[in-house]
Protein backbone atom coordinates (compact mmCIF):
# COMPACT_ATOMS: atom_id res chain seq x y z
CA UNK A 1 28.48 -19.06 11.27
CA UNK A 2 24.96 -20.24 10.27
CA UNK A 3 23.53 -19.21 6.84
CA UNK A 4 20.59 -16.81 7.16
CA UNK A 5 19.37 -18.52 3.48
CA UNK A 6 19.88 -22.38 5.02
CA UNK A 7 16.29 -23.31 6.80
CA UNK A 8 13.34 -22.82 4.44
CA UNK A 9 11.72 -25.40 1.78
CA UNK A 10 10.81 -23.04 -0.04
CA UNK A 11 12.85 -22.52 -4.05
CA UNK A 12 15.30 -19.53 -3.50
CA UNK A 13 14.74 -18.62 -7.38
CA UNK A 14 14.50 -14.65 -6.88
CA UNK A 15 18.01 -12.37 -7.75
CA UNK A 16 18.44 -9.08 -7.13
CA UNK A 17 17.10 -7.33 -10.31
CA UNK A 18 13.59 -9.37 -10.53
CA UNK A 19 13.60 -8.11 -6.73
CA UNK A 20 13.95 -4.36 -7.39
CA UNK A 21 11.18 -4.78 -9.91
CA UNK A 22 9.43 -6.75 -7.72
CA UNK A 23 9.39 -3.80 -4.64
CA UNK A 24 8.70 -1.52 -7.53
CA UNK A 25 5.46 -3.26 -8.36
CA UNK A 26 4.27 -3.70 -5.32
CA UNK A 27 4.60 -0.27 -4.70
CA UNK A 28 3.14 1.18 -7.78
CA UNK A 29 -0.56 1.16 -8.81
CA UNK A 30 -3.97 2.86 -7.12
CA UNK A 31 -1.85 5.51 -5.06
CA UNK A 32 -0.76 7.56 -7.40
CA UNK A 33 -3.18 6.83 -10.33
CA UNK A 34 -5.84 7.45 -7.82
CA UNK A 35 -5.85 9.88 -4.89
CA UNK A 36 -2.93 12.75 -6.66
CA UNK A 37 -6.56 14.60 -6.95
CA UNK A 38 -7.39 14.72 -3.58
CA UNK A 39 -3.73 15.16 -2.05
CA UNK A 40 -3.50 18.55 -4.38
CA UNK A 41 -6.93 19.43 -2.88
CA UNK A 42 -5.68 19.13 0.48
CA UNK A 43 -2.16 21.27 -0.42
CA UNK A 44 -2.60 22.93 -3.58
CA UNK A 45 -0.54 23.29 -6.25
CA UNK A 46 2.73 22.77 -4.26
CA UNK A 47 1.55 18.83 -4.77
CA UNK A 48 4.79 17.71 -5.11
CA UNK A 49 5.80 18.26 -1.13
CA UNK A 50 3.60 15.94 0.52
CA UNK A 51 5.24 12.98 -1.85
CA UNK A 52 8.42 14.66 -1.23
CA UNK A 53 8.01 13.98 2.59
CA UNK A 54 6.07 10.96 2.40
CA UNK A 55 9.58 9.80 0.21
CA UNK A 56 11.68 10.60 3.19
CA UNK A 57 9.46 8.82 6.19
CA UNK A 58 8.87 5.92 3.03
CA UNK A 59 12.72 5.60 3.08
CA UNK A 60 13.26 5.49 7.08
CA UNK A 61 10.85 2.61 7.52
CA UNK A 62 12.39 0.85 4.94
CA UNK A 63 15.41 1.28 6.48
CA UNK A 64 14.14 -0.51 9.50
CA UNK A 65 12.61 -3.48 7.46
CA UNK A 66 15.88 -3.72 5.83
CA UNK A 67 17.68 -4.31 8.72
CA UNK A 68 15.17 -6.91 9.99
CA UNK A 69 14.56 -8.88 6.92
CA UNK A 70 18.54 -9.24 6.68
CA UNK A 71 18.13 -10.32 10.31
CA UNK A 72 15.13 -12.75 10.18
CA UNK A 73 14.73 -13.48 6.54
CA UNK A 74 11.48 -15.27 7.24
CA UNK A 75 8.04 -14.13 5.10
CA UNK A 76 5.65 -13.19 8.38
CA UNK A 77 6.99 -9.54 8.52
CA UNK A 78 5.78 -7.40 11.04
CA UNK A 79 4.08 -9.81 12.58
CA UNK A 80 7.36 -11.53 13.08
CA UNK A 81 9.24 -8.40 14.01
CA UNK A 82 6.60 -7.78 16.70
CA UNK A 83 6.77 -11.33 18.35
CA UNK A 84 10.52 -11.65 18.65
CA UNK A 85 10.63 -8.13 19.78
CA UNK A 86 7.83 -7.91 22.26
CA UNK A 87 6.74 -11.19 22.62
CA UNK A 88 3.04 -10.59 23.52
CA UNK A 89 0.66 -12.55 21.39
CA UNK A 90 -2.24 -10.25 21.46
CA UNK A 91 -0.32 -7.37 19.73
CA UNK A 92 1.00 -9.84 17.53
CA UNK A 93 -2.27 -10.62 16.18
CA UNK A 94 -3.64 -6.84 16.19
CA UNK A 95 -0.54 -6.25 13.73
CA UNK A 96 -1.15 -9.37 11.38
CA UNK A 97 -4.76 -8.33 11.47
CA UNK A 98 -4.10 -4.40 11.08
CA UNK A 99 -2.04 -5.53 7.58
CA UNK A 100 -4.44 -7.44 6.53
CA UNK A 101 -7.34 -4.99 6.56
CA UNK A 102 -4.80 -2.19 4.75
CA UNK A 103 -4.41 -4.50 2.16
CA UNK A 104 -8.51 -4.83 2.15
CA UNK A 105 -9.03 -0.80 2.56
CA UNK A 106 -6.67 -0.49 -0.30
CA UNK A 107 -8.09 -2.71 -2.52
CA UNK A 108 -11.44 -1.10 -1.92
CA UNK A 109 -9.74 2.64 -2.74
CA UNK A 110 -8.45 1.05 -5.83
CA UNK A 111 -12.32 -0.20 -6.46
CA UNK A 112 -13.81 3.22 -6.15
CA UNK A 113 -10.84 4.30 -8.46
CA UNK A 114 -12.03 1.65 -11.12
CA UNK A 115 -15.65 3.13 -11.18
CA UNK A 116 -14.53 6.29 -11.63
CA UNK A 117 -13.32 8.32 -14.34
CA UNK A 118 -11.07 6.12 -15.88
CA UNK A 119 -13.92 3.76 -16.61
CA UNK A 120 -16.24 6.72 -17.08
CA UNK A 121 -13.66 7.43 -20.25
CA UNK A 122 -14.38 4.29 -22.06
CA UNK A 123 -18.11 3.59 -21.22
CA UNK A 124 -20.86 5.42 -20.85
CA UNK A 125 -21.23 5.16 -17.01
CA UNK A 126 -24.56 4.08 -16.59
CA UNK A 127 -24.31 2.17 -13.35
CA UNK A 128 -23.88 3.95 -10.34
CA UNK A 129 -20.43 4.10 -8.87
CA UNK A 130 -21.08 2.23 -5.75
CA UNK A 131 -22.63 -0.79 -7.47
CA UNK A 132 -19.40 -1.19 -10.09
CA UNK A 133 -17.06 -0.84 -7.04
CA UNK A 134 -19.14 -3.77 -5.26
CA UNK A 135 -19.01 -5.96 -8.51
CA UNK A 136 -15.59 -5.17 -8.73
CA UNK A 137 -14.96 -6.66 -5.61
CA UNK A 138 -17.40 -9.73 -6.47
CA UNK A 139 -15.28 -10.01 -9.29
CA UNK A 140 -11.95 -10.36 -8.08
CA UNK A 141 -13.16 -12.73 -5.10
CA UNK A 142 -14.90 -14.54 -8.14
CA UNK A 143 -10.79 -15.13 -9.59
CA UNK A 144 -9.32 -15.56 -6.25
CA UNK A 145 -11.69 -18.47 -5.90
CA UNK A 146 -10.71 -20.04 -8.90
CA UNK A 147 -6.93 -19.98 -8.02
CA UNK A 148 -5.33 -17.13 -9.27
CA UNK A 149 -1.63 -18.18 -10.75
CA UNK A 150 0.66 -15.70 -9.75
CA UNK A 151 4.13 -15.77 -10.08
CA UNK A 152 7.33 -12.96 -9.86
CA UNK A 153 7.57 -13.03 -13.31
CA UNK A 154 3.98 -12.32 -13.88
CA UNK A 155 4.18 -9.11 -11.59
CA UNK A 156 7.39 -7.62 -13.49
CA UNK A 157 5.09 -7.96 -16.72
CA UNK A 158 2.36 -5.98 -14.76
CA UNK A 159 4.86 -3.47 -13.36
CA UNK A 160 5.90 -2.48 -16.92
CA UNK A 161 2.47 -1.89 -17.86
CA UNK A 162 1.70 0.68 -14.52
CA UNK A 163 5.30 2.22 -15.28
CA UNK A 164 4.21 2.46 -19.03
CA UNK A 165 1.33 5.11 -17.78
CA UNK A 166 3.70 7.04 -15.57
CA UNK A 167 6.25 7.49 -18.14
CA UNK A 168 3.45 8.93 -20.54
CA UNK A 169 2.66 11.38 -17.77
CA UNK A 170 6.06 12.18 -17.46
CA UNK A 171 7.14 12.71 -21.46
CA UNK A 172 3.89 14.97 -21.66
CA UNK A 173 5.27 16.85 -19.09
CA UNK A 174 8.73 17.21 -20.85
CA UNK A 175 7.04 18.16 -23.99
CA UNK A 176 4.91 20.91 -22.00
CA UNK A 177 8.21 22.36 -20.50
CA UNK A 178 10.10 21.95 -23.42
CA UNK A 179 7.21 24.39 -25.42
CA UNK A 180 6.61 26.52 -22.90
CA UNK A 181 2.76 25.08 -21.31
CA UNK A 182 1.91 24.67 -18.48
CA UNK A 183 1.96 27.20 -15.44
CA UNK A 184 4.94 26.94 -13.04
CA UNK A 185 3.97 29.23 -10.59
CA UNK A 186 1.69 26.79 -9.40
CA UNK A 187 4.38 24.81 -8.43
CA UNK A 188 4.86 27.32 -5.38
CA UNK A 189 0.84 27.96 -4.17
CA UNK A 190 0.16 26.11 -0.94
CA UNK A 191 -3.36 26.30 -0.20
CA UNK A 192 -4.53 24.46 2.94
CA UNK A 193 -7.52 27.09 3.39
CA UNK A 194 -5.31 28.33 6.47
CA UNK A 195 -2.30 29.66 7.83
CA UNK A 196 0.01 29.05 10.69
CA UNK A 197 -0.90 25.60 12.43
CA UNK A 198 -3.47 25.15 9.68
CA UNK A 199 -0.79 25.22 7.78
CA UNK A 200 1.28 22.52 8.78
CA UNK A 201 -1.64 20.36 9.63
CA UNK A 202 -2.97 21.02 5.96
CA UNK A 203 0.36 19.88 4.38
CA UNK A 204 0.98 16.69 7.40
CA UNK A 205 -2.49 15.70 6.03
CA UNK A 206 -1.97 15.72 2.62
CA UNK A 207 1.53 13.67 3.65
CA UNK A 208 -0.43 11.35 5.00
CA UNK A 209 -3.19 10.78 2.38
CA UNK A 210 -0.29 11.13 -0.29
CA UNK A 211 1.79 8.68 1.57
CA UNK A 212 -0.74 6.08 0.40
CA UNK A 213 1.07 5.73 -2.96
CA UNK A 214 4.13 4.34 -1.28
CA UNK A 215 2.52 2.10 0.55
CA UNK A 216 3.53 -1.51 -0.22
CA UNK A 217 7.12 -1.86 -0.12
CA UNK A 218 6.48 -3.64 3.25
CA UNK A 219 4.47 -6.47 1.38
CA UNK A 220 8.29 -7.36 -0.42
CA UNK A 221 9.76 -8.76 2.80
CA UNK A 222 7.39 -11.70 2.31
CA UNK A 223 9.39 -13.23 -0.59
CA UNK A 224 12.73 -13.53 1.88
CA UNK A 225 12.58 -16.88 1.64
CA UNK A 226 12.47 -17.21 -2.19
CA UNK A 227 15.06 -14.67 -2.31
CA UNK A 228 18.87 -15.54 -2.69
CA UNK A 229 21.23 -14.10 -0.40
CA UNK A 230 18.26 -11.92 1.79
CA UNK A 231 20.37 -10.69 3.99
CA UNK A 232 22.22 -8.85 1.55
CA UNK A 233 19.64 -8.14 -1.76
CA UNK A 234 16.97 -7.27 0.33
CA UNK A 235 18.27 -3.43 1.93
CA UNK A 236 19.51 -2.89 -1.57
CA UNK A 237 16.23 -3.82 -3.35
CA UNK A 238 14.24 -1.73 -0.95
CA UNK A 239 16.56 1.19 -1.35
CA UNK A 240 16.54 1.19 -5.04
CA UNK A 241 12.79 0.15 -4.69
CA UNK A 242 11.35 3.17 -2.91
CA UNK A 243 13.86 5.74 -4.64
CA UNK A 244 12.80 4.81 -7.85
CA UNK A 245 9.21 5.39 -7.36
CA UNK A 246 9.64 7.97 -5.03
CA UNK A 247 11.05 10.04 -7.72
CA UNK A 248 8.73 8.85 -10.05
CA UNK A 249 5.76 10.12 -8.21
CA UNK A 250 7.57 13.49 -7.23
CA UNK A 251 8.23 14.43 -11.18
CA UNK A 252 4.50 12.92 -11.71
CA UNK A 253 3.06 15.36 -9.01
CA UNK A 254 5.09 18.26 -11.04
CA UNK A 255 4.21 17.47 -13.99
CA UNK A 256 -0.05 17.17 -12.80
CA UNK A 257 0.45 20.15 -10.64
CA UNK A 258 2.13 22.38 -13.78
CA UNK A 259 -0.71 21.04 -16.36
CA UNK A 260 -3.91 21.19 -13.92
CA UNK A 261 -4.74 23.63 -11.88
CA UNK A 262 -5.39 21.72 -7.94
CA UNK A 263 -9.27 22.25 -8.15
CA UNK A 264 -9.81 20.26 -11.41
CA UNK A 265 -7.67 17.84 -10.06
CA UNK A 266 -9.04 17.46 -6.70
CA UNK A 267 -12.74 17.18 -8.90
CA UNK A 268 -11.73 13.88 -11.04
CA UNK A 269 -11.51 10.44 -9.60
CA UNK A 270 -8.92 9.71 -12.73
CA UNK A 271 -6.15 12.65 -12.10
CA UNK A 272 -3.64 11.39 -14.44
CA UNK A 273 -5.86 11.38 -17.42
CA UNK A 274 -6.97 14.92 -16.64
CA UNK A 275 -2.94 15.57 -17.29
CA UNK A 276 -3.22 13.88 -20.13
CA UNK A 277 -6.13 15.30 -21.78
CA UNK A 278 -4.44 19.08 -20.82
CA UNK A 279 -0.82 18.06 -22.15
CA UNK A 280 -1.08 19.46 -25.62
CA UNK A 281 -0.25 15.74 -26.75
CA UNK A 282 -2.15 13.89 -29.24
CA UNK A 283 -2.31 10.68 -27.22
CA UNK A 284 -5.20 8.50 -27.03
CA UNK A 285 -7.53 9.49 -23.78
CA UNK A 286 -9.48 5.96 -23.71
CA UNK A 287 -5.93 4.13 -23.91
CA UNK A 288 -4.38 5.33 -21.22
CA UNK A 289 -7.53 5.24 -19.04
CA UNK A 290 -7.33 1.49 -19.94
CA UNK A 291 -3.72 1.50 -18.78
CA UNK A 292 -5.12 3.25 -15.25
CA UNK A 293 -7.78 0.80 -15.08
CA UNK A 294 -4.72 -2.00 -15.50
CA UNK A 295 -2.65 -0.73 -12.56
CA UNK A 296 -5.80 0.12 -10.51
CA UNK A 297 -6.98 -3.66 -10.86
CA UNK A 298 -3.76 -5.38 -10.42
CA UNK A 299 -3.29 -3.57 -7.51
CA UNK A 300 -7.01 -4.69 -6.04
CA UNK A 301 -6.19 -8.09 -6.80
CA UNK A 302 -2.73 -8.58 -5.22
CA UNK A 303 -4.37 -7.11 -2.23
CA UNK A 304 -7.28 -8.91 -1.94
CA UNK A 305 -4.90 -12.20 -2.53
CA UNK A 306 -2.94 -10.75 0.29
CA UNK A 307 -5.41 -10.51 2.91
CA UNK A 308 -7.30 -13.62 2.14
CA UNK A 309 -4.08 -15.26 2.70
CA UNK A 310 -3.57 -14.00 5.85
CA UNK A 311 -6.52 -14.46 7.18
CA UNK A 312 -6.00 -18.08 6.06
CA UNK A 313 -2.26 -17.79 7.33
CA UNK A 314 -3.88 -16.73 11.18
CA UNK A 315 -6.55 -19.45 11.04
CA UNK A 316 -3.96 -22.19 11.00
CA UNK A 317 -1.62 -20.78 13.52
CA UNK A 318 -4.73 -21.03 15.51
CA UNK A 319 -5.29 -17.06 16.67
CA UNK A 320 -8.74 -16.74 14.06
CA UNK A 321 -11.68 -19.05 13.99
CA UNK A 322 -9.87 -22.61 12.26
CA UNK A 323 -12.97 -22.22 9.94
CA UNK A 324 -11.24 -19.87 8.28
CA UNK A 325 -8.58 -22.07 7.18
CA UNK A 326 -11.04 -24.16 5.16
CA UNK A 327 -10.13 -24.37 1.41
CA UNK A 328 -11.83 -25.53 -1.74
CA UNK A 329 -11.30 -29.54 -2.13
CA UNK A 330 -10.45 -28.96 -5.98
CA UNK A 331 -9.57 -25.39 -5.76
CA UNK A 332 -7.17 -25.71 -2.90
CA UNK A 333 -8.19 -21.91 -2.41
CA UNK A 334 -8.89 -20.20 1.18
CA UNK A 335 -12.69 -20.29 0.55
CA UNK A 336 -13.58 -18.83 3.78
CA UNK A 337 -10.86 -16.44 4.26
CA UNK A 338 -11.88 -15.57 0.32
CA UNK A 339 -15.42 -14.97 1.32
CA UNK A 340 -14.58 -13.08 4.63
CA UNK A 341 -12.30 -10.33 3.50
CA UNK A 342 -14.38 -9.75 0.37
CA UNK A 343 -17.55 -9.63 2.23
CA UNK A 344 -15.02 -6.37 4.70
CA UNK A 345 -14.01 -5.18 1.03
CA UNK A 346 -17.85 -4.47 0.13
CA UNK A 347 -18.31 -3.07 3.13
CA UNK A 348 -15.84 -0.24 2.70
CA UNK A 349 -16.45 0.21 -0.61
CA UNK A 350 -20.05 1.23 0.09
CA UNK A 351 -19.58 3.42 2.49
CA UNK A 352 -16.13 4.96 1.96
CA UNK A 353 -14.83 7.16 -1.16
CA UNK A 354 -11.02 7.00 -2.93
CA UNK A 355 -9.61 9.75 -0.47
CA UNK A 356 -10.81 8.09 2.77
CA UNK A 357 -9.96 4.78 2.52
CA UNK A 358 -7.19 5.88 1.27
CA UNK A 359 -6.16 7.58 4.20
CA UNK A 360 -7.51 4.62 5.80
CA UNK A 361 -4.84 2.61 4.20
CA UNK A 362 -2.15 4.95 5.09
CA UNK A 363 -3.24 4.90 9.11
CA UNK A 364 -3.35 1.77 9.34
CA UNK A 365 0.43 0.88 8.08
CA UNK A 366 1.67 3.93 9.97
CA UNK A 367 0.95 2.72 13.09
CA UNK A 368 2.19 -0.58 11.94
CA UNK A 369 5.51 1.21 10.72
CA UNK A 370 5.47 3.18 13.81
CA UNK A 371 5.88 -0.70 15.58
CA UNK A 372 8.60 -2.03 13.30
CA UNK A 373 10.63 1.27 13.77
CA UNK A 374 10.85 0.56 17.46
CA UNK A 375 11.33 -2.96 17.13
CA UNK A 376 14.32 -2.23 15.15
CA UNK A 377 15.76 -0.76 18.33
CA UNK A 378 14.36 -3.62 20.74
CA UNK A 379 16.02 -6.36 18.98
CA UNK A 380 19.53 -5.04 18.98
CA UNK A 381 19.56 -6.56 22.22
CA UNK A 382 18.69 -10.30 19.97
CA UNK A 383 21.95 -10.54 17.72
CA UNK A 384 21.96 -13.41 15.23
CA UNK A 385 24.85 -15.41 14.09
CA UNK A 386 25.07 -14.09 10.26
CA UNK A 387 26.17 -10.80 8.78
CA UNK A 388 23.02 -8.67 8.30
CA UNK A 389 22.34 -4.67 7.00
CA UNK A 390 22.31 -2.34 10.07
CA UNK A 391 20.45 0.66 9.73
CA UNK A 392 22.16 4.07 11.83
CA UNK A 393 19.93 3.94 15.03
CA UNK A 394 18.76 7.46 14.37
CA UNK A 395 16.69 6.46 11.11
CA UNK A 396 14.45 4.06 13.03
CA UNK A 397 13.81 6.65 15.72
CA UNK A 398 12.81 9.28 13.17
CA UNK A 399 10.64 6.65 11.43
CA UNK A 400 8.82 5.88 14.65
CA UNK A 401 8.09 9.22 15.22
CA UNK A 402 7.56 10.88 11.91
CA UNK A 403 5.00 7.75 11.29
CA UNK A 404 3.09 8.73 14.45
CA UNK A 405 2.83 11.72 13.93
CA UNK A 406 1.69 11.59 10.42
CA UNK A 407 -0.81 8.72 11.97
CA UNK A 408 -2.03 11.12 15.08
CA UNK A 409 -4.51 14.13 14.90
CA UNK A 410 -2.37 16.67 13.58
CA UNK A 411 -2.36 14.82 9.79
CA UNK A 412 -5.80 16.61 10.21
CA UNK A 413 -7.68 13.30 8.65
CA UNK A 414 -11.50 13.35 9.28
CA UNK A 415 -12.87 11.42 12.18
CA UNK A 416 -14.46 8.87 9.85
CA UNK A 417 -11.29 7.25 8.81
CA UNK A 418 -10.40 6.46 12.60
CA UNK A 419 -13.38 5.48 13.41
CA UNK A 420 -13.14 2.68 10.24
CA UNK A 421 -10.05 1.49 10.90
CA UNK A 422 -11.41 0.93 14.33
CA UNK A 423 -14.61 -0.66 13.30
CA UNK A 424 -12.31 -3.00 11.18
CA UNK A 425 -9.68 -3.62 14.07
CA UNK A 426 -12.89 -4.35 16.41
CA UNK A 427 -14.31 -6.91 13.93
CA UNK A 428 -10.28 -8.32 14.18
CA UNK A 429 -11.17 -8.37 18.29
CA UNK A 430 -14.25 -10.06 18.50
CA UNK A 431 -13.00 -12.87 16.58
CA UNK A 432 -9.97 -13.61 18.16
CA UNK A 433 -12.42 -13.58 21.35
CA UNK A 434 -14.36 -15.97 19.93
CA UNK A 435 -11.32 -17.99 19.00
CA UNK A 436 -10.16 -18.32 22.39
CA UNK A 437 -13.50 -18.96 23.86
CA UNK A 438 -14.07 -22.07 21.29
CA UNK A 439 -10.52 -23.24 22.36
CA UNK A 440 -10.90 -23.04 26.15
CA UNK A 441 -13.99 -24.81 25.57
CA UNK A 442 -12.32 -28.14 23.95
CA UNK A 443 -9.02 -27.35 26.16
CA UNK A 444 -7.00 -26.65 23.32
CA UNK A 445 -5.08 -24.10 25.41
C-alpha cells in the first residue's frame, strides 16, 4: 500500500489541532462581521435560519472535499478534483479562475466593510467610502509586494483575535437574556416583503448572501501537503472546522437579531457593533470596531494573497499569459499577478457594495461546490491505493443540488451580481484566448 503523505517536498509540520484552527480562520472574518445587516434585511428577524441552512449545505460540501483531499492530498483543490474527474482542460481553468476571482470579490466586500462603520467609529469619516475601499486595496497590494510572511502559526494568532469579537457578541447576548433585554419575538418574524414563493425565494436568498460567511473552508485543502496524516486529519478538521463556526454564527445571528431590530441592522455597514452599542454592556464601542476592522483586513489580505497566487500558480502551468508569472528579482513576489488581481479588486470595489459582492462571492463558490459535489461521485470509479474518508453518496448529491439551487434564480439575487461574476469569468476567457493564440504562434502546443 502506498502512503498518501509519501510524494511531496514540501515540510509536513501541520497536526490536527493547528489544523482545526487553521479551517476556523479561514472561515471566519468579513462574512459575518460584515453582511449579518443585509442577510436580516433580506429575512427579517428570523436571521438565524438562513445561517442555519447555509450550516447544513456548508457541511455537505465539506463532506465531499473531505473525501477528496483524503483521496488526493495534493494543494490544487478543485481544480484538481475537476481534472482527474472530467479531464477537460478548459473547465479546469474556468474553476481555478472562478476561485480565484471569489477570493478577489471577497476581499473587495471585506474593503467596502473597512470603510464603513467600523472605521466610521474611530475617525471622523471624511473621505468618501469608495476612495478608502480603493486605498485599501492599494494598500494591501502595496504589502503583498513587499512579501508578506505568513505562516500557520501567524493565522491561529489572527483567528483568536476575530473569535475574540464574536465571543463579545455572544457574552452580551448572555447578559441580555440573563436580565431580561432584548426582544425574542423577533426571533420568529420572517419578513421577505412576500408570501408563498416570495417566501421561499426571500429566505433561499438570504441563504445564499448569508452563506458568504462560511465561505472559505475550501481554501484549507491547500495545506494537504504540509499536513501530517491528510488522509485522516483533514475530514476531521473540516468537520470540527465548519461546526464550530457554524454554531458560532447561528448564536451570533440570535443574539443581533434579539438586540436589533432587522431594519437598523440591515442600515449599518458594521452590524456587530450596532449589537454592541444596544447590549446594555459597558464595553468600549471604538475597541471592538478596531477588532472588526482586524478580522475584516486579515481576511482582505489572505485573499488577495490567494488570488495573486493563483494567478501566478496558472501562468506557470502555462493556461494564463507566462507574463503573469513574472516576480520581483529581490522581492521574489508575483509582481504581475500582484498588479492584475488588485487592479480586478478596484474594479469591484468601485462599483459594487458589501451585500453584492458578497453574494458575488457566494455564486461564484456555489457553482464551484456544485462541481466538486459531482466529482465526488465521478471519481469513485478512480480508487487509490491508501485508506481515505468516504463520504455516504447521498451527501454529495444533496450538496450538488442544494448548491445549485442556492446559485440559480430562485436565491432571488439581483441581476447585477450575475452579470459581475460573468464580466469577471469573461476577463478569465479572453486571456486564456490570448494564451493559446501566443502559444500556437511559437508552436508551443
Amino acid at each position: 500500500m502506498t502512503s498518501a503523505t509519501a510524494d511531496t517536498p514540501l515540510h509536513r509540520a501541520i497536526g490536527p489541532k493547528l489544523l482545526i484552527l487553521f479551517v476556523v480562520g479561514d472561515i471566519l472574518g468579513t462574512g459575518i462581521y460584515a453582511t449579518t445587516g443585509k442577510v436580516a434585511g433580506k429575512v427579517g428577524g428570523a436571521l438565524w435560519l438562513p445561517f442555519v441552512i447555509g450550516f447544513v449545505v456548508a457541511l455537505l460540501t465539506a463532506a465531499s472535499y473531505a473525501e477528496l483531499v483524503g483521496k488526493y492530498p495534493k494543494a490544487a483543490g478543485a481544480a484538481l478534483y475537476a481534472q482527474k474527474a472530467f479531464k477537460v482542460p478548459f473547465l479546469t481553468f474556468i474553476i481555478a479562475f472562478m476561485v480565484m476571482c471569489s477570493g478577489l470579490s471577497s476581499a473587495s466586500a471585506a474593503a467596502r466593510a473597512f470603510s464603513g462603520d467600523y472605521l466610521g467609529e474611530l475617525t471622523s469619516n471624511a473621505l468618501p467610502p469608495t476612495l478608502v475601499a480603493i486605498l485599501f486595496v492599494l494598500a494591501l497590494a502595496a504589502l503583498n509586494l513587499r512579501g508578506v510572511a505568513e505562516s500557520v502559526k501567524a493565522n491561529v494568532v489572527l483567528t483568536l483575535v476575530e473569535v475574540t469579537g464574536l465571543a463579545i457578541i455572544l457574552a452580551i447576548g448572555a447578559y441580555a437574556v440573563l436580565t431580561g433585554e432584548g426582544e425574542p419575538s423577533r426571533l420568529a418574524d420572517i419578513d421577505t416583503g412576500g408570501t408563498g414563493f416570495a417566501l421561499m425565494t426571500g429566505v433561499l436568498g438570504a441563504t445564499a448572501l448569508g452563506f458568504f460567511a462560511f465561505v472559505g473552508f475550501e481554501d484549507s485543502v491547500n495545506m494537504a501537503e504540509e499536513t501530517k496524516d491528510p488522509a485522516r486529519t483533514f475530514p476531521r478538521a473540516l468537520f470540527i472546522g465548519v461546526t464550530v463556526t457554524g454554531t458560532i454564527y447561528v448564536l451570533v445571528a440570535l443574539v443581533s437579531s434579539l438586540l436589533v431590530d432587522h431594519k437598523v441592522l440591515e442600515a449599518s455597514s458594521g452590524p456587530l457593533l450596532e449589537v454592541v452599542k444596544a447590549g446594555g454592556v459597558d464595553f468600549p464601542h471604538k475597541l471592538f470596531a478596531l477588532i472588526a476592522l482586524f478580522a475584516v483586513t486579515n481576511s482582505a489580505l489572505i485573499n488577495i494573497m490567494m488570488a495573486s497566487r493563483l494567478c501566478y500558480g496558472m501562468a506557470n502551468e502555462r493556461i494564463l499569459p507566462s507574463a503573469m508569472g513574472r516576480v520581483l528579482p529581490k522581492r521574489r513576489t508575483p509582481v504581475v499577478g500582484i498588479v492584475f488581481v488588485s487592479l480586478l479588486a478596484v474594479g469591484l470595489v468601485s462599483t459594487g457594495e458589501i451585500e453584492g459582492l458578497g453574494d458575488t462571492t457566494s455564486f461564484l463558490l456555489l457553482c464551484v461546490f456544485a462541481v466538486v459535489n459531482v466529482a465526488v461521485l465521478v471519481l469513485r470509479k478512480d480508487p487509490v491505493d491508501h485508506r481515505h474518508f468516504r463520504t455516504p453518496t447521498v451527501l454529495p448529491v444533496l450538496g450538488a443540488v442544494t448548491s445549485l439551487i442556492l446559485a440559480s434564480p430562485l436565491a432571488d439575487r439581483p441581476p447585477e451580481v450575475y452579470i459581475r461574476a460573468g464580466v469577471l469569468i469573461a476577463i478569465g476567457i479572453a486571456l486564456w484566448a490570448v494564451n493559446r493564440v501566443v502559444m500556437k504562434t511559437h508552436g508551443e502546443e
